[in-house]
PDB file of N, CA and C in Angstrom:
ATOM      1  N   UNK A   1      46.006  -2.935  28.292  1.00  0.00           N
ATOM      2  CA  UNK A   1      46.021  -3.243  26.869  1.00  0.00           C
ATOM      3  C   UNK A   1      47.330  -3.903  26.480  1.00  0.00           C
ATOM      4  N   UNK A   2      47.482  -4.781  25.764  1.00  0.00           N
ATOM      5  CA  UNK A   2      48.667  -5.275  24.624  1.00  0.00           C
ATOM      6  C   UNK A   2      48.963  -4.341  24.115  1.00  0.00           C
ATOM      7  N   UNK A   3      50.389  -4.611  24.184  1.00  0.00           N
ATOM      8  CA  UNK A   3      50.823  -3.758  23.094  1.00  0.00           C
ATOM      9  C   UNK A   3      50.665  -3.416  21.683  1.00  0.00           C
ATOM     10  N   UNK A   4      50.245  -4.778  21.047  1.00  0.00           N
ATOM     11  CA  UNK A   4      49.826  -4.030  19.558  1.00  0.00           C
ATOM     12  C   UNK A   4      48.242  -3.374  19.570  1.00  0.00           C
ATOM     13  N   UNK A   5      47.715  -3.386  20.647  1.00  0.00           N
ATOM     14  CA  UNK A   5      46.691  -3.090  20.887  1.00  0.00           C
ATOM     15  C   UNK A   5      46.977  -1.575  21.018  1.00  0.00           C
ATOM     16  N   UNK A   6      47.578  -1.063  21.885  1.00  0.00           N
ATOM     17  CA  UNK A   6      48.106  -0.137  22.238  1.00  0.00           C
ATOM     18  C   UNK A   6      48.531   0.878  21.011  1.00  0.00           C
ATOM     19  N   UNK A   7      49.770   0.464  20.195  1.00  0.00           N
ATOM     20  CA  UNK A   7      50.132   0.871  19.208  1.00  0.00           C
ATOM     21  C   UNK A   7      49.104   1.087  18.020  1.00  0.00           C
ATOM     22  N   UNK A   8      48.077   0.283  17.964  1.00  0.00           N
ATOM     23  CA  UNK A   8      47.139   0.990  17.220  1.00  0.00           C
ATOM     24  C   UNK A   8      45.980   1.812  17.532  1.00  0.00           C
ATOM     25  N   UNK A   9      45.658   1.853  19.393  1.00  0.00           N
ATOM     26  CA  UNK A   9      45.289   3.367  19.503  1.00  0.00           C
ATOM     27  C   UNK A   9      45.693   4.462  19.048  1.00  0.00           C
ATOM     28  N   UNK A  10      46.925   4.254  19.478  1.00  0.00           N
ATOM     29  CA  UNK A  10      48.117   5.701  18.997  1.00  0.00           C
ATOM     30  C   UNK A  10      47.871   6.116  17.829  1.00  0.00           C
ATOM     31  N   UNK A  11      47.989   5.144  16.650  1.00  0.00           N
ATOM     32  CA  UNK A  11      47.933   5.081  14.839  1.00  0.00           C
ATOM     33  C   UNK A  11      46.950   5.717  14.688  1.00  0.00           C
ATOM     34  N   UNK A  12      45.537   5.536  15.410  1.00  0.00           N
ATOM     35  CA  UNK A  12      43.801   5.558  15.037  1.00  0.00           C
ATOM     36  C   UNK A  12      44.148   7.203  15.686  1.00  0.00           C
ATOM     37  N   UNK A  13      44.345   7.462  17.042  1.00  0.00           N
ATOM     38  CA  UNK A  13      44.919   8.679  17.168  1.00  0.00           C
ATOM     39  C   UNK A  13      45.784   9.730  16.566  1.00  0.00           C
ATOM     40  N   UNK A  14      46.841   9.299  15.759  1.00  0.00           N
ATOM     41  CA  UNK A  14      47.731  10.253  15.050  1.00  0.00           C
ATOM     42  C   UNK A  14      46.638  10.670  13.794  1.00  0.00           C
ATOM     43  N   UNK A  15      45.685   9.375  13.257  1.00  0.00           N
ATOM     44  CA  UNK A  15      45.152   9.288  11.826  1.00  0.00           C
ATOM     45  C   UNK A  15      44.109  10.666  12.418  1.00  0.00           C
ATOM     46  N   UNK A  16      43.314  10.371  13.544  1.00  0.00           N
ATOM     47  CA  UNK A  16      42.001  11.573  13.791  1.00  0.00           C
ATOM     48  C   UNK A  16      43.076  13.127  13.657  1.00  0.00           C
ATOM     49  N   UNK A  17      43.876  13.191  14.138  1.00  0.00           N
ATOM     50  CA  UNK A  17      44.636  14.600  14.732  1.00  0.00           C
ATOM     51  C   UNK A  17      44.778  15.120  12.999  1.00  0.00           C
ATOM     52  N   UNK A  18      45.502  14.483  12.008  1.00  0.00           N
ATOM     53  CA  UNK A  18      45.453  14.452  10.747  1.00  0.00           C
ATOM     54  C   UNK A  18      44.361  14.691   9.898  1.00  0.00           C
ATOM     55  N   UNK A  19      43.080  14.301  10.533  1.00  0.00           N
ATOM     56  CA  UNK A  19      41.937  14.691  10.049  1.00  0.00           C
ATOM     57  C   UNK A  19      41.498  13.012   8.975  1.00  0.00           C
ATOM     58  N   UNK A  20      42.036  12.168   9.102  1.00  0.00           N
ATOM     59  CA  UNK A  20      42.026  10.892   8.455  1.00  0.00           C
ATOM     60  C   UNK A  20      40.765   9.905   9.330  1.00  0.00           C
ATOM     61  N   UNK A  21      39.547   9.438   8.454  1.00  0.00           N
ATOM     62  CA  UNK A  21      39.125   8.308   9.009  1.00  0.00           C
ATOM     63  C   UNK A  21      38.630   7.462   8.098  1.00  0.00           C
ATOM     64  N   UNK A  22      38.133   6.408   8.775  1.00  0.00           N
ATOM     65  CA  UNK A  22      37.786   5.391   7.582  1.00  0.00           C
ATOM     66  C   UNK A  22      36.725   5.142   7.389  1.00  0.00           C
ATOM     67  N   UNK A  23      36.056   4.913   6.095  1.00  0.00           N
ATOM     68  CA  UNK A  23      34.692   4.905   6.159  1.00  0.00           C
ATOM     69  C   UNK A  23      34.847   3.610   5.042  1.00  0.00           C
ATOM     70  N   UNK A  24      33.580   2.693   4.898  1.00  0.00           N
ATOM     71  CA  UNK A  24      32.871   1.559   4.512  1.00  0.00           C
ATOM     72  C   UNK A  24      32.393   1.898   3.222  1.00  0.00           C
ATOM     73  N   UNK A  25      33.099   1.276   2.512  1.00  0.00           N
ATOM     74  CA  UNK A  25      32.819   1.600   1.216  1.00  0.00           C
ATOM     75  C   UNK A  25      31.738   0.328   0.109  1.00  0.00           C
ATOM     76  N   UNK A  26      32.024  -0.725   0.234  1.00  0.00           N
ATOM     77  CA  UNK A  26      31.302  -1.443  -0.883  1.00  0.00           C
ATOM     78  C   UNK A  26      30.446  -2.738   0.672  1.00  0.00           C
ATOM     79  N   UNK A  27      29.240  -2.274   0.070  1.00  0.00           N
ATOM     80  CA  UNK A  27      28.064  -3.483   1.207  1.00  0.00           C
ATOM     81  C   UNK A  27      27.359  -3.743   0.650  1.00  0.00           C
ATOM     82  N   UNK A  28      27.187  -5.036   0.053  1.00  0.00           N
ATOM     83  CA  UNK A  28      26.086  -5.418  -1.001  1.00  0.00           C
ATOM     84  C   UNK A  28      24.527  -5.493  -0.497  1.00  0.00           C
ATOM     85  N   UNK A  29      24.814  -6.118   0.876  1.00  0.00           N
ATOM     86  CA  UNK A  29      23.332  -5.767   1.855  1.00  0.00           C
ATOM     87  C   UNK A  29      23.583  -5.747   3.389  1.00  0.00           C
ATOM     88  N   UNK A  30      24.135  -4.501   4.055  1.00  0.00           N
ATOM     89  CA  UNK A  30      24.598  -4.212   5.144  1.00  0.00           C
ATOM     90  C   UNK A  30      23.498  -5.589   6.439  1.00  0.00           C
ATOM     91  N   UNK A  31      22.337  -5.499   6.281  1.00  0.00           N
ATOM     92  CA  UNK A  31      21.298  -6.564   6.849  1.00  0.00           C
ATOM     93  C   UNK A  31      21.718  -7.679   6.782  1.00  0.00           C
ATOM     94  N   UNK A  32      22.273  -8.322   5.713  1.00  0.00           N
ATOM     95  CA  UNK A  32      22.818  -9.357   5.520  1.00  0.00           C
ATOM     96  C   UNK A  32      23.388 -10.645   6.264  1.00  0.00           C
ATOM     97  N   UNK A  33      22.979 -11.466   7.185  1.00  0.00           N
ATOM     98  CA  UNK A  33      24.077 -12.020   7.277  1.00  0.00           C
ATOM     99  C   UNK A  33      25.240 -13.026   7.315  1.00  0.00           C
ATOM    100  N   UNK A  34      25.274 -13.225   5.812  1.00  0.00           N
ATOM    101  CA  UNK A  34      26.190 -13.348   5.061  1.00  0.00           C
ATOM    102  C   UNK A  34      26.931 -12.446   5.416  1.00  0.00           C
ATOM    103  N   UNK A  35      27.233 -10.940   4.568  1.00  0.00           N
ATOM    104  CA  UNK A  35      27.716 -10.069   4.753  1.00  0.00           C
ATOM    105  C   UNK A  35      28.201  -9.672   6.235  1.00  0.00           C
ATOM    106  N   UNK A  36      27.478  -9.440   7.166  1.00  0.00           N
ATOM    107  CA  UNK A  36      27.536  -9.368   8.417  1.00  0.00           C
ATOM    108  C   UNK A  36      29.150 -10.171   8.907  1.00  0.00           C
ATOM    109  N   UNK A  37      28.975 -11.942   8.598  1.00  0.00           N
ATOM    110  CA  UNK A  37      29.935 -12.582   8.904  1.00  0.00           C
ATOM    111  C   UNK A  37      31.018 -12.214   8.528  1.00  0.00           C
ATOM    112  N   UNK A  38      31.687 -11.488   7.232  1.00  0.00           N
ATOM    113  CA  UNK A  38      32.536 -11.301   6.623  1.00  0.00           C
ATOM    114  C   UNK A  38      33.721 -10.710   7.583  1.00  0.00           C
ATOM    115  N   UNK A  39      34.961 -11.328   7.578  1.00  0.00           N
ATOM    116  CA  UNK A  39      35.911 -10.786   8.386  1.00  0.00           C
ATOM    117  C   UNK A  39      36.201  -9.502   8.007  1.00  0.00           C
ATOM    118  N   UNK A  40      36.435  -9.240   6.474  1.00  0.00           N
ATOM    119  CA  UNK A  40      36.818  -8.003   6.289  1.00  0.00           C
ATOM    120  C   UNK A  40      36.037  -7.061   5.590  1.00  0.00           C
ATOM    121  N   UNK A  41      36.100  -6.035   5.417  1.00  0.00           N
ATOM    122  CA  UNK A  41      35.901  -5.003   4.683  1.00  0.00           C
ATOM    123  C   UNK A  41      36.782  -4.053   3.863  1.00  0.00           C
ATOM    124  N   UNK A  42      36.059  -3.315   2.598  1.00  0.00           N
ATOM    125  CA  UNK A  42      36.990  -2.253   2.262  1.00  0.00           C
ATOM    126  C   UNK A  42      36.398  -1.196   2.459  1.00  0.00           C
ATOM    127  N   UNK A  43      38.023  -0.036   2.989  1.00  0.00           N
ATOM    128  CA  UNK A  43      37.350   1.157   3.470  1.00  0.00           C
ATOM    129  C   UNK A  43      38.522   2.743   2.870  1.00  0.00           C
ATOM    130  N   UNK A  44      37.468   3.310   2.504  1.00  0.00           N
ATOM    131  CA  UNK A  44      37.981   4.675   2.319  1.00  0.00           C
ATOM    132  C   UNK A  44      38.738   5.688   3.242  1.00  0.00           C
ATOM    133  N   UNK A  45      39.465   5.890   3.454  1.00  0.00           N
ATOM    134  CA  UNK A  45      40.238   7.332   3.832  1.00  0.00           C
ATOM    135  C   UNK A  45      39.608   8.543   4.053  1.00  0.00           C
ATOM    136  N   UNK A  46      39.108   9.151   4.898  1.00  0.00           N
ATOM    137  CA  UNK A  46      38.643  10.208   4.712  1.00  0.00           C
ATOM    138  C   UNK A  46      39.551  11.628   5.196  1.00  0.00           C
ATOM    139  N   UNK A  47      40.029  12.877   4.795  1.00  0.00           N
ATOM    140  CA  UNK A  47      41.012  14.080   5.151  1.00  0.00           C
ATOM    141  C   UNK A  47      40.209  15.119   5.309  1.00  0.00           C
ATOM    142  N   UNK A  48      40.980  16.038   5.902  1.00  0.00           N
ATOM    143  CA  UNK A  48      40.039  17.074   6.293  1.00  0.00           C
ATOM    144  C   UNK A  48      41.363  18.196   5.262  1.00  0.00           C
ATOM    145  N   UNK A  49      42.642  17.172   4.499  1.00  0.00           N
ATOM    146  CA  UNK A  49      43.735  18.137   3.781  1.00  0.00           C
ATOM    147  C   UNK A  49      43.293  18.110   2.673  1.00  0.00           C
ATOM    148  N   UNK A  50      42.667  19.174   1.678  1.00  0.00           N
ATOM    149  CA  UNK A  50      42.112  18.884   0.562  1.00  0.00           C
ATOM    150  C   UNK A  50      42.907  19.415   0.077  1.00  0.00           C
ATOM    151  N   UNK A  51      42.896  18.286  -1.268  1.00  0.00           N
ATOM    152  CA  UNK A  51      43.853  18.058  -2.574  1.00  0.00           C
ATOM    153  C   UNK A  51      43.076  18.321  -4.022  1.00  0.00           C
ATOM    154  N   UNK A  52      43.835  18.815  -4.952  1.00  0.00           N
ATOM    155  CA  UNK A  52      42.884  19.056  -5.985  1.00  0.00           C
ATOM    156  C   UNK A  52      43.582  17.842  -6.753  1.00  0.00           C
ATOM    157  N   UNK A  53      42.290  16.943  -6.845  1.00  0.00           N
ATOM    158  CA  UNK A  53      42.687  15.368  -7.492  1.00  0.00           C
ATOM    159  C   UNK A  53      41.148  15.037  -7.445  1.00  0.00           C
ATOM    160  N   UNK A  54      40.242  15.993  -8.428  1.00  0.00           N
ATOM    161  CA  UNK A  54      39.046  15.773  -8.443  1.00  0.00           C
ATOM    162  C   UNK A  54      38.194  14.086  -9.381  1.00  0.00           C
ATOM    163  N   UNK A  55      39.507  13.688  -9.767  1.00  0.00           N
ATOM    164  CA  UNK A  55      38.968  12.067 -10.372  1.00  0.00           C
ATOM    165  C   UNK A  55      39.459  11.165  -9.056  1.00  0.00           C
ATOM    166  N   UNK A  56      40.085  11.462  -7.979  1.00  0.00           N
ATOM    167  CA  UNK A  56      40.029  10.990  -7.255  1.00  0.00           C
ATOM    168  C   UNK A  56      40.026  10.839  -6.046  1.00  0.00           C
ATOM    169  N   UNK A  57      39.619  12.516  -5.158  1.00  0.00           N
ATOM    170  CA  UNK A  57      38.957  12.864  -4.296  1.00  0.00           C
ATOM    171  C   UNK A  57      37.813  13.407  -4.158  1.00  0.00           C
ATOM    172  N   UNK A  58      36.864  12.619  -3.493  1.00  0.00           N
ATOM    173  CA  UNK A  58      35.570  13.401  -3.435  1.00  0.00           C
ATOM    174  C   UNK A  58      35.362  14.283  -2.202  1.00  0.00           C
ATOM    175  N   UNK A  59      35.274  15.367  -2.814  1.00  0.00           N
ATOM    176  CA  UNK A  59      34.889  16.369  -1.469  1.00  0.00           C
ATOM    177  C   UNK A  59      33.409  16.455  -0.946  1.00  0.00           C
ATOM    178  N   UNK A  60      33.371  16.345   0.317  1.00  0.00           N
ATOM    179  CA  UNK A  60      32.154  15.964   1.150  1.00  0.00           C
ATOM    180  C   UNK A  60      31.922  17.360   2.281  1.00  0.00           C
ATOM    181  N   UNK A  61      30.950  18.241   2.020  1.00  0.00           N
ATOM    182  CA  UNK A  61      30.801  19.427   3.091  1.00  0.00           C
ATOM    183  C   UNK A  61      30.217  18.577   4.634  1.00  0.00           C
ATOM    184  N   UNK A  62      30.276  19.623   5.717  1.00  0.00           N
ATOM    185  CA  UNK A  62      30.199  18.651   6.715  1.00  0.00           C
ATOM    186  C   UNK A  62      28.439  18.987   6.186  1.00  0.00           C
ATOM    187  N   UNK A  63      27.826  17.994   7.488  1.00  0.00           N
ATOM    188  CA  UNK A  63      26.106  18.311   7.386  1.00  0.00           C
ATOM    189  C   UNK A  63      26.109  17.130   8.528  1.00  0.00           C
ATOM    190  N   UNK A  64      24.838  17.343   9.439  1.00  0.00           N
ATOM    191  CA  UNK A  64      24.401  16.399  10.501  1.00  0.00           C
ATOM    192  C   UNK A  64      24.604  15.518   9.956  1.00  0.00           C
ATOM    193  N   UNK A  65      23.916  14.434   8.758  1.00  0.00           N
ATOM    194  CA  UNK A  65      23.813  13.580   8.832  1.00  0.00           C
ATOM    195  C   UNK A  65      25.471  12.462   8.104  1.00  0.00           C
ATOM    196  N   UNK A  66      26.392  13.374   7.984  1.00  0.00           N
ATOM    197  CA  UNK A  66      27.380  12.801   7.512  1.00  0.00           C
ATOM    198  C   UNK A  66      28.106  12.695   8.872  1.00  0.00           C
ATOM    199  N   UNK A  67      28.432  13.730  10.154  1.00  0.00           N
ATOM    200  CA  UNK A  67      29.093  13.239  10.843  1.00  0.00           C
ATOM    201  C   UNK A  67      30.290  14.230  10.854  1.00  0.00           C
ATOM    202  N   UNK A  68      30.713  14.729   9.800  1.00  0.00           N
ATOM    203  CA  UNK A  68      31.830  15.668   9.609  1.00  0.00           C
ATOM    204  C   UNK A  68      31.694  16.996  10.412  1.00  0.00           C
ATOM    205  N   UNK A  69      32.638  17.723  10.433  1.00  0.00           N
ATOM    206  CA  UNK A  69      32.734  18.826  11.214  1.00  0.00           C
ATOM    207  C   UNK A  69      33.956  19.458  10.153  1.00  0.00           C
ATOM    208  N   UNK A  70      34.259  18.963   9.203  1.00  0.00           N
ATOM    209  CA  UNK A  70      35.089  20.197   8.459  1.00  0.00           C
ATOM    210  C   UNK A  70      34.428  19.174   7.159  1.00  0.00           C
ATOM    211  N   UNK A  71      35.309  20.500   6.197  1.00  0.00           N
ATOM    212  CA  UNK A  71      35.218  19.967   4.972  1.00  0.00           C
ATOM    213  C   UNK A  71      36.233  19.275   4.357  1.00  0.00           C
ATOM    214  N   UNK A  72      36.109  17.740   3.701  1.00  0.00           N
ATOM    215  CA  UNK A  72      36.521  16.582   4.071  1.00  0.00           C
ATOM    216  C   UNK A  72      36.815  15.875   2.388  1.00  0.00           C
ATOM    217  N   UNK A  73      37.920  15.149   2.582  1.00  0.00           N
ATOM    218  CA  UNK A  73      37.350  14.470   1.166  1.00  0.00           C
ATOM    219  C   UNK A  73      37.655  13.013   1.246  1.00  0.00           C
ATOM    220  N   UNK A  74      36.814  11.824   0.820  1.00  0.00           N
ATOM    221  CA  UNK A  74      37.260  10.644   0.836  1.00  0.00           C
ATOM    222  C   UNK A  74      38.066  10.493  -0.661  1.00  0.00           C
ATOM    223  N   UNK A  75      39.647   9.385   0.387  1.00  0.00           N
ATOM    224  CA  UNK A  75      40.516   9.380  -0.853  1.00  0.00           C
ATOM    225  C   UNK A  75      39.803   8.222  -1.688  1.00  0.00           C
ATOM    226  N   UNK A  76      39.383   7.962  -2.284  1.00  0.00           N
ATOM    227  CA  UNK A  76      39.013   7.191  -3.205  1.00  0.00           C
ATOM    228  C   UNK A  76      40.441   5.773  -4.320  1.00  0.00           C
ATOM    229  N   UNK A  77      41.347   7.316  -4.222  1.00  0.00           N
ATOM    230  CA  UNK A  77      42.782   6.345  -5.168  1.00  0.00           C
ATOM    231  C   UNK A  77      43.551   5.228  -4.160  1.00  0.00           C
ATOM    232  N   UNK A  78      42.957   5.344  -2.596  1.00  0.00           N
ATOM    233  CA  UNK A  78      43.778   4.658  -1.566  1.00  0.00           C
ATOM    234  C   UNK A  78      42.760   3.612  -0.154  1.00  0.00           C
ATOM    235  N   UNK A  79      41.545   2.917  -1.394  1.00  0.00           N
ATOM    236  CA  UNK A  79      41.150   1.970  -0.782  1.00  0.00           C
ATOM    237  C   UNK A  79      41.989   0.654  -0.088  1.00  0.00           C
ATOM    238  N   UNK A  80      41.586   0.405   1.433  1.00  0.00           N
ATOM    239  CA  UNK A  80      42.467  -0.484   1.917  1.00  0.00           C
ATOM    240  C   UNK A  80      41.265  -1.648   2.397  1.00  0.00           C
ATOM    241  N   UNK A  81      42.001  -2.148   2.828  1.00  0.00           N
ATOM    242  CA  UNK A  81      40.719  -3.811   3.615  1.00  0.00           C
ATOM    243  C   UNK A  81      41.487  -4.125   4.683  1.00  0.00           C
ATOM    244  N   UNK A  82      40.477  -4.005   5.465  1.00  0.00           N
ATOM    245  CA  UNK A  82      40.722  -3.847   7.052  1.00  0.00           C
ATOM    246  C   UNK A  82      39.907  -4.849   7.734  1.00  0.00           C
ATOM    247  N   UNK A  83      40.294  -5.621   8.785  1.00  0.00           N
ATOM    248  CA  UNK A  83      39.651  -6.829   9.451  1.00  0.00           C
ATOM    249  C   UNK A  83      37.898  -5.837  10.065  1.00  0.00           C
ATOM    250  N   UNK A  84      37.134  -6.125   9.813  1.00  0.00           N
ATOM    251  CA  UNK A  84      35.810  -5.962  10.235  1.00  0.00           C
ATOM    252  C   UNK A  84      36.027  -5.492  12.246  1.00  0.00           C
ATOM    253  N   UNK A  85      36.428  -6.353  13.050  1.00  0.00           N
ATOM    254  CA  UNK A  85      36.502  -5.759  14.287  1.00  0.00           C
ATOM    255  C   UNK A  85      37.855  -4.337  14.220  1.00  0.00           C
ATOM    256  N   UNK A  86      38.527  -4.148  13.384  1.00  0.00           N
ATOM    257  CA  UNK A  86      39.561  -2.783  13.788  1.00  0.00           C
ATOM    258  C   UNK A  86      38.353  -1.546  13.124  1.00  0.00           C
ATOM    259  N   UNK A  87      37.296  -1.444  12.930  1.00  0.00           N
ATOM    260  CA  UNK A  87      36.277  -0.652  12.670  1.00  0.00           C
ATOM    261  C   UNK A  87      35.629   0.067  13.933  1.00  0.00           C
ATOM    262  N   UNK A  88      35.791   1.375  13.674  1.00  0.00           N
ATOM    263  CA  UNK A  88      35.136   1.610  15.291  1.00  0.00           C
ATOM    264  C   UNK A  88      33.670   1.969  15.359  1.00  0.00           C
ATOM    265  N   UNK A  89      32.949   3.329  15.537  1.00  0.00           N
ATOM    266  CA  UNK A  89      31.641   3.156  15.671  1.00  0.00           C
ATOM    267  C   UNK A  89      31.495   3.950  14.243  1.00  0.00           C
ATOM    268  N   UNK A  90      29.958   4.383  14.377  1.00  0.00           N
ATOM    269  CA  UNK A  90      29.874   4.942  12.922  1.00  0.00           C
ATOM    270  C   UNK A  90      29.509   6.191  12.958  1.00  0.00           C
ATOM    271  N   UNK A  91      29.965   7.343  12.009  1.00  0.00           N
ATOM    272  CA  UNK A  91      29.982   9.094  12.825  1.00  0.00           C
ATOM    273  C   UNK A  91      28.614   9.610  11.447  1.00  0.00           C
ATOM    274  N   UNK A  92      28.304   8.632  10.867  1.00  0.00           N
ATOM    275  CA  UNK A  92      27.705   9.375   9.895  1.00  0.00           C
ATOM    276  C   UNK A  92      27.298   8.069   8.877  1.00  0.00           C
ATOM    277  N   UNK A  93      26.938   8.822   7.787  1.00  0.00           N
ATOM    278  CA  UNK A  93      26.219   8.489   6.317  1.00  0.00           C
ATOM    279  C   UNK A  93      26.455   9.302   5.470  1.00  0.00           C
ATOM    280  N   UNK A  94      26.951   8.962   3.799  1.00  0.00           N
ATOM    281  CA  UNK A  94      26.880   9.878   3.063  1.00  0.00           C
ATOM    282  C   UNK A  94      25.578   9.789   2.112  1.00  0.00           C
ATOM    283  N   UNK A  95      25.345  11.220   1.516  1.00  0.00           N
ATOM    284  CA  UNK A  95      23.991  11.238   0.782  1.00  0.00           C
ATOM    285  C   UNK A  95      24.561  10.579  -0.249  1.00  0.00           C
ATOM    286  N   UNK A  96      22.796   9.884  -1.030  1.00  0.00           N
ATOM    287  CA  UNK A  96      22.892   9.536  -2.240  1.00  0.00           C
ATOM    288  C   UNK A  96      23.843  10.367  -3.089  1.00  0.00           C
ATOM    289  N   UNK A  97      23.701  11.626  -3.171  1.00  0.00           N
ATOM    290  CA  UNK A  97      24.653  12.339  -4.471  1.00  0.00           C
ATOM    291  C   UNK A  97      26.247  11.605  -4.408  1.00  0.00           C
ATOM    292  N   UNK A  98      26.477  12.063  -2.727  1.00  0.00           N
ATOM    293  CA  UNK A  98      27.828  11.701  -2.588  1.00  0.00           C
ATOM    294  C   UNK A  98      28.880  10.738  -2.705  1.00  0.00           C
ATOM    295  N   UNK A  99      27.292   9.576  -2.324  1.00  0.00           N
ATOM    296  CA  UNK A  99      27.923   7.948  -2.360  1.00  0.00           C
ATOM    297  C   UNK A  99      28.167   7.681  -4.208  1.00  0.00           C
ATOM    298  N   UNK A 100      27.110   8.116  -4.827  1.00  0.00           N
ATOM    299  CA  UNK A 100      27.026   8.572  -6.655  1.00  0.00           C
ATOM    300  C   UNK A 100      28.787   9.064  -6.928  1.00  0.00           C
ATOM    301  N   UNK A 101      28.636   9.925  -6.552  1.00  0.00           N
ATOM    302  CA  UNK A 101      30.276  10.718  -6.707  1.00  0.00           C
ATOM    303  C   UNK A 101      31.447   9.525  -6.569  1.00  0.00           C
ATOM    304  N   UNK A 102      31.197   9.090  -5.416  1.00  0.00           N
ATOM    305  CA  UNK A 102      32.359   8.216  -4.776  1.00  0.00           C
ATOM    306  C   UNK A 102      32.649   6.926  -5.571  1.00  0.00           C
ATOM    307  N   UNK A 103      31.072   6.538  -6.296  1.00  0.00           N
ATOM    308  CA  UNK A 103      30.898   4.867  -7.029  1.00  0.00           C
ATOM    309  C   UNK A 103      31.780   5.848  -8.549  1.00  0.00           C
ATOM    310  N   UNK A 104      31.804   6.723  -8.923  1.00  0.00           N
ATOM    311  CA  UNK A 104      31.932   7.249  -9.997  1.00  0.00           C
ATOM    312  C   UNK A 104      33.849   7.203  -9.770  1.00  0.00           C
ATOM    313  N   UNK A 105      33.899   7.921  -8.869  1.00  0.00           N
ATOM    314  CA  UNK A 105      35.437   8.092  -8.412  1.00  0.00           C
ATOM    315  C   UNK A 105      36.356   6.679  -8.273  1.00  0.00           C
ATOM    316  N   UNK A 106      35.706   5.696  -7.426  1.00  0.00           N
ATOM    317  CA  UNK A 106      35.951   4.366  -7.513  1.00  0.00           C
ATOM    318  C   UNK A 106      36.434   3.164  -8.805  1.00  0.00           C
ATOM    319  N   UNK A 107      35.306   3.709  -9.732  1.00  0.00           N
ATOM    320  CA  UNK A 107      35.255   3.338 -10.760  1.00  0.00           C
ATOM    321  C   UNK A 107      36.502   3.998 -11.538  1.00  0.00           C
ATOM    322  N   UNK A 108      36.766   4.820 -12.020  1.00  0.00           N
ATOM    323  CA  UNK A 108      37.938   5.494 -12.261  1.00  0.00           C
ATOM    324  C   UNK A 108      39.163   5.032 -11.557  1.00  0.00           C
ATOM    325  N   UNK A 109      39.194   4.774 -10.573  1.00  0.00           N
ATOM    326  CA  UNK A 109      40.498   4.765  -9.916  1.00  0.00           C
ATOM    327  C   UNK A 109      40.954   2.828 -10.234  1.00  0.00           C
ATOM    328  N   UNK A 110      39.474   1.999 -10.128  1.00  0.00           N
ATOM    329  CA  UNK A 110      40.077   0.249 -10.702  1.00  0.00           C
ATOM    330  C   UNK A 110      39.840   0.345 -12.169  1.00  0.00           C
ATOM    331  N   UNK A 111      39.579   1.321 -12.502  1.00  0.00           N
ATOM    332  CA  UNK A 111      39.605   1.320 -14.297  1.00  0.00           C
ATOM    333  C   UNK A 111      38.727   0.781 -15.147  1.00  0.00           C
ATOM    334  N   UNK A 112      37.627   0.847 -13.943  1.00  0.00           N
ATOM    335  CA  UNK A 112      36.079   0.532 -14.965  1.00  0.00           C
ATOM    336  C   UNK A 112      35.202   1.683 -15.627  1.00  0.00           C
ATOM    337  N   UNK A 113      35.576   2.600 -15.185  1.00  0.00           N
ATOM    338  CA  UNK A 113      35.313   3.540 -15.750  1.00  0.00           C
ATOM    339  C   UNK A 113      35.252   3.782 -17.347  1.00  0.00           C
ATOM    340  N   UNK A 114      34.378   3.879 -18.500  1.00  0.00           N
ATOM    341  CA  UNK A 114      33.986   4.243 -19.607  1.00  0.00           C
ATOM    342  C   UNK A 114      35.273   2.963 -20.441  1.00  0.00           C
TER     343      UNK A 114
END
């Protein structure tokens, strides 16, 4: 491996040990491809350190189909955009309620909210 290659195993490694991952936040039509082509994406934070910052962490219990193994919250106040290939595989899905929660939390945090 390259070294900056390298150095961001380590990063993606320190982030899992932390309980930090990233999840895919806004896909207008994941099928897409348009979308598909897009170099980048924006993606959520996810912790397993829960914070009481309920306008802008959503807490997510684990369940099969999310992927989690603790109880987790995506940061919502600390969306980033990340090149489409530094994305690794995918550990899950969140339910309708949750993704609801998160568009709600989102909204609040760029100030579209009410």
């Amino acid at each position: 491996m390259t070294a900056p290659a390298e150095r961001m195993k380590m990063m993606r490694q320190r982030r899992r040990a932390r309980g930090l991952r990233e999840l895919r936040l806004v896909v207008a039509d994941a099928r897409s491809r348009v979308v598909q082509r897009r170099v980048s994406v924006v993606v959520c934070q996810l912790t397993s350190e829960l914070a009481e910052a309920p306008d802008f962490r959503v807490t997510i219990e684990p369940k099969p189909e999310n992927g989690l193994r603790l109880k987790s919250q995506v940061m919502a106040d600390k969306p980033v955009t990340v090149r489409r290939d530094r994305i690794g595989q995918k550990i899950g899905r969140l339910g309708n309620q949750d993704m609801a929660r998160l568009g709600i939390a989102l909204a609040f945090v760029f100030g579209l909210a009410g």
